[in-house]
C-alpha atoms as a PDB file:
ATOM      1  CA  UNK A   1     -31.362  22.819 -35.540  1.00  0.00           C
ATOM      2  CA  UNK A   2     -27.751  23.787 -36.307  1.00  0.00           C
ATOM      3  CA  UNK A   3     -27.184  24.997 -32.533  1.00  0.00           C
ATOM      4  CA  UNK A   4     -28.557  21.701 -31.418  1.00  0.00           C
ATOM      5  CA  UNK A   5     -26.283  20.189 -33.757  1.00  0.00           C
ATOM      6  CA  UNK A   6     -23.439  22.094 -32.078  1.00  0.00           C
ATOM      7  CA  UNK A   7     -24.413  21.419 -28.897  1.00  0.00           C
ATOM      8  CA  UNK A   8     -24.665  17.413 -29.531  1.00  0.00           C
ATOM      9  CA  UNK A   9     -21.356  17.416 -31.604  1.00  0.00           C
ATOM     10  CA  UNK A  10     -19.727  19.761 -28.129  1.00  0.00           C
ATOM     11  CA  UNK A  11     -21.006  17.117 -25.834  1.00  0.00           C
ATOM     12  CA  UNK A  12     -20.113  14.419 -27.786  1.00  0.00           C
ATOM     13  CA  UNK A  13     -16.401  15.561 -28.023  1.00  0.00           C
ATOM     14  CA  UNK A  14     -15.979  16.102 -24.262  1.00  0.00           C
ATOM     15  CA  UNK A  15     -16.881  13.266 -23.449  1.00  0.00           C
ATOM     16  CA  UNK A  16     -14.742  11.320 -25.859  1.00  0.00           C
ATOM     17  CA  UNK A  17     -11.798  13.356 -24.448  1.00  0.00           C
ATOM     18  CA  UNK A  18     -13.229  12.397 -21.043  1.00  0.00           C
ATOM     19  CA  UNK A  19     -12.726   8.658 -21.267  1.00  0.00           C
ATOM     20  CA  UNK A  20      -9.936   8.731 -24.024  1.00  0.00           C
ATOM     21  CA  UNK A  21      -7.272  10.900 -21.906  1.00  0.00           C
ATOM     22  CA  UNK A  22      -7.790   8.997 -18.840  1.00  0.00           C
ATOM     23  CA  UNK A  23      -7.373   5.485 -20.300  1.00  0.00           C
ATOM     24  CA  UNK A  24      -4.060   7.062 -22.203  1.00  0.00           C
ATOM     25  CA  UNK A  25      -2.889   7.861 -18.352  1.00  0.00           C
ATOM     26  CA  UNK A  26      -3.594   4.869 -16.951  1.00  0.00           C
ATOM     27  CA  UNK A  27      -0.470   2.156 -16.059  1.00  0.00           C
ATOM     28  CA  UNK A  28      -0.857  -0.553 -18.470  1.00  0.00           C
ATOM     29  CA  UNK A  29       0.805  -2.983 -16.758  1.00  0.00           C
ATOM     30  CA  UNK A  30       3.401  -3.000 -13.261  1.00  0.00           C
ATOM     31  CA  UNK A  31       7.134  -3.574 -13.763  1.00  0.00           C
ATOM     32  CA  UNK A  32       8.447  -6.351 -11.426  1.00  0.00           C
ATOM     33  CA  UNK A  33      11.074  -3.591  -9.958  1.00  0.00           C
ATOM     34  CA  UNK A  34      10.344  -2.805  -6.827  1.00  0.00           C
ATOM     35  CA  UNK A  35      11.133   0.903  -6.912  1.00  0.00           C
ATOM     36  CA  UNK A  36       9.311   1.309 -10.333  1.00  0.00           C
ATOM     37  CA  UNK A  37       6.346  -1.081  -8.743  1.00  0.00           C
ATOM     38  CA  UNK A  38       5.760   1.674  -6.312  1.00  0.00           C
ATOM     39  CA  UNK A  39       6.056   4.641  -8.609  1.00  0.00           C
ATOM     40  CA  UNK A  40       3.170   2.848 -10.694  1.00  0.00           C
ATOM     41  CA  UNK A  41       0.869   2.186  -7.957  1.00  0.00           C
ATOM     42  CA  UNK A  42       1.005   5.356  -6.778  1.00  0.00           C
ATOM     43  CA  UNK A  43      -0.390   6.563 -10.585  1.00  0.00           C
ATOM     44  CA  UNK A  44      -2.736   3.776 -11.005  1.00  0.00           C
ATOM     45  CA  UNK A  45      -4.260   5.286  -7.497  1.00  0.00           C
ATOM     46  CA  UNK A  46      -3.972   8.898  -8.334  1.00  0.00           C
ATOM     47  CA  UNK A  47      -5.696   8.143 -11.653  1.00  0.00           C
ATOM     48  CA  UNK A  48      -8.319   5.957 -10.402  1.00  0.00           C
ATOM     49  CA  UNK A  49      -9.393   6.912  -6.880  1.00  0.00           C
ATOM     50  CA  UNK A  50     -12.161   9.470  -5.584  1.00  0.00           C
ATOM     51  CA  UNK A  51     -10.474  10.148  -2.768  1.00  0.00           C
ATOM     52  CA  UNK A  52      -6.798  10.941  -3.403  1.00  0.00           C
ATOM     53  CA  UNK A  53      -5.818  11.512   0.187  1.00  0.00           C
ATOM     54  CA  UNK A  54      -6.996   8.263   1.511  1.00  0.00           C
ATOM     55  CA  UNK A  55      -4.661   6.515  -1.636  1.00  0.00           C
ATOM     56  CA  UNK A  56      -2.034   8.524  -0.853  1.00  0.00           C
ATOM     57  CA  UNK A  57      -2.247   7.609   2.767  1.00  0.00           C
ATOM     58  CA  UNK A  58      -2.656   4.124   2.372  1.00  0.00           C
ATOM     59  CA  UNK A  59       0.481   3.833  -0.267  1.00  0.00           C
ATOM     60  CA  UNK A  60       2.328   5.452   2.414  1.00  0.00           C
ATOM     61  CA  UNK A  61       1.686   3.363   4.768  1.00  0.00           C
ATOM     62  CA  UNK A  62       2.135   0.206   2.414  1.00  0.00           C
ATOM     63  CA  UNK A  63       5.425   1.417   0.908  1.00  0.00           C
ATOM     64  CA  UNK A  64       7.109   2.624   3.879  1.00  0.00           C
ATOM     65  CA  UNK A  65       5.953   0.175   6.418  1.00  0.00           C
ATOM     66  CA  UNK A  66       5.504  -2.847   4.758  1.00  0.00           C
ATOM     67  CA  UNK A  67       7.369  -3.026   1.117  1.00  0.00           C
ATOM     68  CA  UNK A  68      10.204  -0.795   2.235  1.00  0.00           C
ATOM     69  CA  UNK A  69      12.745  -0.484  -0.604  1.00  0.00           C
ATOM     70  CA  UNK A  70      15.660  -0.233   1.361  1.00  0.00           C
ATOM     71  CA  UNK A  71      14.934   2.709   2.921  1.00  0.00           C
ATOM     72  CA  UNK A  72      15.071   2.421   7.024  1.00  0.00           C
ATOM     73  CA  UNK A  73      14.202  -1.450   7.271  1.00  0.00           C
ATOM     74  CA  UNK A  74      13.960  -4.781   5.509  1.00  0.00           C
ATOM     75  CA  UNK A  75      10.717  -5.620   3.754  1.00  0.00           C
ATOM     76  CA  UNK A  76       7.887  -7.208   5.604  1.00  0.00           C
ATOM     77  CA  UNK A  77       7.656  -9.463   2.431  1.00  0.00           C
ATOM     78  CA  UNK A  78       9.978 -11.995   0.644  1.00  0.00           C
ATOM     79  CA  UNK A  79      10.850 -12.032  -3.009  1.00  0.00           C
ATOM     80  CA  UNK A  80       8.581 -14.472  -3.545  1.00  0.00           C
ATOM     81  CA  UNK A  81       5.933 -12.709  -2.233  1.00  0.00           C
ATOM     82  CA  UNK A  82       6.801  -9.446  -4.134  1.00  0.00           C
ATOM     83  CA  UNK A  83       6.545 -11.513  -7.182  1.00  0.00           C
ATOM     84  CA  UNK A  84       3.571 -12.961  -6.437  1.00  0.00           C
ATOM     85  CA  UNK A  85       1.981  -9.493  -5.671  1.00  0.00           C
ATOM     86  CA  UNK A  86       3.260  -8.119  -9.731  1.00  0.00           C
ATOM     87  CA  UNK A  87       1.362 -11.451 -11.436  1.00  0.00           C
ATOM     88  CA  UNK A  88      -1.535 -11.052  -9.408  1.00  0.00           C
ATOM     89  CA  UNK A  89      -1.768  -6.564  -9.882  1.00  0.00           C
ATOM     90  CA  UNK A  90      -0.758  -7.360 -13.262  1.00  0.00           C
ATOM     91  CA  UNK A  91      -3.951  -9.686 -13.819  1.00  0.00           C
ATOM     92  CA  UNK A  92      -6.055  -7.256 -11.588  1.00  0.00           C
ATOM     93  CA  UNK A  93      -5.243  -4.506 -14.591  1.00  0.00           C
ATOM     94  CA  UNK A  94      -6.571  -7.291 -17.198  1.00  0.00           C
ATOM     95  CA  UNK A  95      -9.520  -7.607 -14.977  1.00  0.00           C
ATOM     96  CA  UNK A  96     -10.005  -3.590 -15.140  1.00  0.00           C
ATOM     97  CA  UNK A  97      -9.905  -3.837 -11.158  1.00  0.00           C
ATOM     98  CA  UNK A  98     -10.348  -0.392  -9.761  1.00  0.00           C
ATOM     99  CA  UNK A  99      -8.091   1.388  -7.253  1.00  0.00           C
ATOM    100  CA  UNK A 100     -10.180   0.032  -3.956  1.00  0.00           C
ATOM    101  CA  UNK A 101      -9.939  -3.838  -5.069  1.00  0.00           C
ATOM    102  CA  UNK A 102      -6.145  -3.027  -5.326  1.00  0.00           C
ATOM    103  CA  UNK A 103      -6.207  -1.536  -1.307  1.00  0.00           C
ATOM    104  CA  UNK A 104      -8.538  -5.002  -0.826  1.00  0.00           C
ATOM    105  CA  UNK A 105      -5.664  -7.213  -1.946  1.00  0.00           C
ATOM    106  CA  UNK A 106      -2.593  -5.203  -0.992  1.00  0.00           C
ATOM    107  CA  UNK A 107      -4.129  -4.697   2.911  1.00  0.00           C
ATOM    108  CA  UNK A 108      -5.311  -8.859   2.547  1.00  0.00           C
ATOM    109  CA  UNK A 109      -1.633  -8.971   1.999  1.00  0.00           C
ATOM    110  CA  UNK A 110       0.180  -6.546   4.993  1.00  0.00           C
ATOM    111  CA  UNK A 111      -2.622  -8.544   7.270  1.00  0.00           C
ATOM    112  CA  UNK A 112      -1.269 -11.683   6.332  1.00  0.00           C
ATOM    113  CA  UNK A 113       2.201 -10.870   7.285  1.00  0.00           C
ATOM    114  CA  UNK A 114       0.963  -8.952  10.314  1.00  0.00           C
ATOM    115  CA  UNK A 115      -0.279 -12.141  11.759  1.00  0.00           C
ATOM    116  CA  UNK A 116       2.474 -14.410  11.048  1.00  0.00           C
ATOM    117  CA  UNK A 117       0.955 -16.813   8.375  1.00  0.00           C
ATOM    118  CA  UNK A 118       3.236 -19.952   6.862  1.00  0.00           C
ATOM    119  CA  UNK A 119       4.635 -19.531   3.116  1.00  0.00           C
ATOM    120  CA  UNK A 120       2.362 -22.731   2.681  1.00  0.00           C
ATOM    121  CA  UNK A 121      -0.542 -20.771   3.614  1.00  0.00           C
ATOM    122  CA  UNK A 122       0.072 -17.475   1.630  1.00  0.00           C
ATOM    123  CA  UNK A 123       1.048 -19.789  -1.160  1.00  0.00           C
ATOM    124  CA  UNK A 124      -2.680 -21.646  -0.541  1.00  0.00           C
ATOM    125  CA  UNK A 125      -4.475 -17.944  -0.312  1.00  0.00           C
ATOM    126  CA  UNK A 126      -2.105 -16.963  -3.609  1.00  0.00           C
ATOM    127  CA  UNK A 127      -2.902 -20.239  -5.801  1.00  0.00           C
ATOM    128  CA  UNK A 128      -7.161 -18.874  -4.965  1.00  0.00           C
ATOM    129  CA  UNK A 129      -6.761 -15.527  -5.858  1.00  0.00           C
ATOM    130  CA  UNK A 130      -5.039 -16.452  -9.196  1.00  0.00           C
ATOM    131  CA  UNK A 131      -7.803 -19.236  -9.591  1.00  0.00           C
ATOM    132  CA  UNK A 132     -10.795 -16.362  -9.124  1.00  0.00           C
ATOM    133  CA  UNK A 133      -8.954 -14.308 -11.022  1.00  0.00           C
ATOM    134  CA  UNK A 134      -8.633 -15.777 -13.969  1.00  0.00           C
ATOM    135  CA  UNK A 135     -12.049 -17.349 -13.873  1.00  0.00           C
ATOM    136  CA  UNK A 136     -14.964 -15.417 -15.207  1.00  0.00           C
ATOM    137  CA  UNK A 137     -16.927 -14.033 -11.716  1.00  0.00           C
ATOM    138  CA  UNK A 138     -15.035 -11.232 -10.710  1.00  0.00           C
ATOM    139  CA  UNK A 139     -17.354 -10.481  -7.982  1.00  0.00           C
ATOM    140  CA  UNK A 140     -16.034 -13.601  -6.648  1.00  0.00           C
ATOM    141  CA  UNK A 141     -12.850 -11.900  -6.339  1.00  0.00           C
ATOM    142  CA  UNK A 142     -13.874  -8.782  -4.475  1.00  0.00           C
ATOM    143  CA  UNK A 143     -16.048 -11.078  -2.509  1.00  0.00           C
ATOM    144  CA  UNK A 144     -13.010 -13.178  -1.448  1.00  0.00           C
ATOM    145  CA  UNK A 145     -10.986 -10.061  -0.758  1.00  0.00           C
ATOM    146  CA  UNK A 146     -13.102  -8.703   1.197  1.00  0.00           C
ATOM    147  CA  UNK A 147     -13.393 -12.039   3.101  1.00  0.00           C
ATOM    148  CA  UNK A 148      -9.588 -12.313   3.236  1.00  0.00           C
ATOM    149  CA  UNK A 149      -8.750  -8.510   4.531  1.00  0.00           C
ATOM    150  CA  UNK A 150     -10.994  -9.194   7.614  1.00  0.00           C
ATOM    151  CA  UNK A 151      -9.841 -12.999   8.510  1.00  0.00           C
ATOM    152  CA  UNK A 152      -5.940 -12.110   8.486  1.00  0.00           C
ATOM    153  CA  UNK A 153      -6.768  -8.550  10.439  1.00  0.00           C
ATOM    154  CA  UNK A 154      -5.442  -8.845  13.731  1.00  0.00           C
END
């Protein structure tokens, strides 16, 4: 009895360290500077995603070719827009949104800009994700990503 003891009270341990230590790692909420911004995502992904070349890849892509801090070109997106994109990662982290609904919404986003939309109409596609989001159904939200990344696709 005392080994099965041990063995319950061993199990029990690892997994508390399991879930405690990652949750310590995790970003608890994105800074609204855009260097910092980018430094964040890139641990939210490496903490959260199975496949950490494919996160790595895709923040590449998204920081160099489309948020560009000054680097080798201007930003594909507008203040504004970089603003919008801290409220709305900040309430995806309330939401306990996992690395893949953050790729949803941040490729929705280079899409959008890839195919030339109005400020009225990212403004329009803004105002719904911040509705859904702060509703109750998130699988609303990941339906309406998912929706949104394929309509702006070129």
């Amino acid at each position: 009895m005392s080994k099965l003891f041990k063995a319950l009270s061993f199990l029990f341990s690892a997994l508390l360290i399991g879930f405690v230590i990652p949750s310590q790692a995790q970003v608890k909420s994105f800074t609204d500077d855009p260097v910092k911004f980018i430094e964040e995502l890139k641990d939210f992904f490496e903490a959260g995603s199975a496949n950490k070349g494919d996160a790595h890849d895709f923040l590449k892509k998204f920081e160099n070719q489309y948020w560009s801090i000054g680097k080798t070109h201007e930003s594909k997106f507008s203040e504004s827009q970089k603003q919008m994109c801290y409220e709305v990662c900040n309430l995806m982290l309330k939401k306990r949104l996992r690395p893949p609904d953050f790729s949803s919404y941040l490729s929705s986003m280079m899409n959008f800009v890839d195919t030339h939309q109005s400020d009225k109409n990212f403004l329009a596609w803004q105002d719904c994700i911040n509705k859904i989001l702060t509703g109750k159904a998130i699988k609303n939200y990941t339906e309406y990503l998912a929706m949104s990344e394929n309509l702006f696709c070129l």
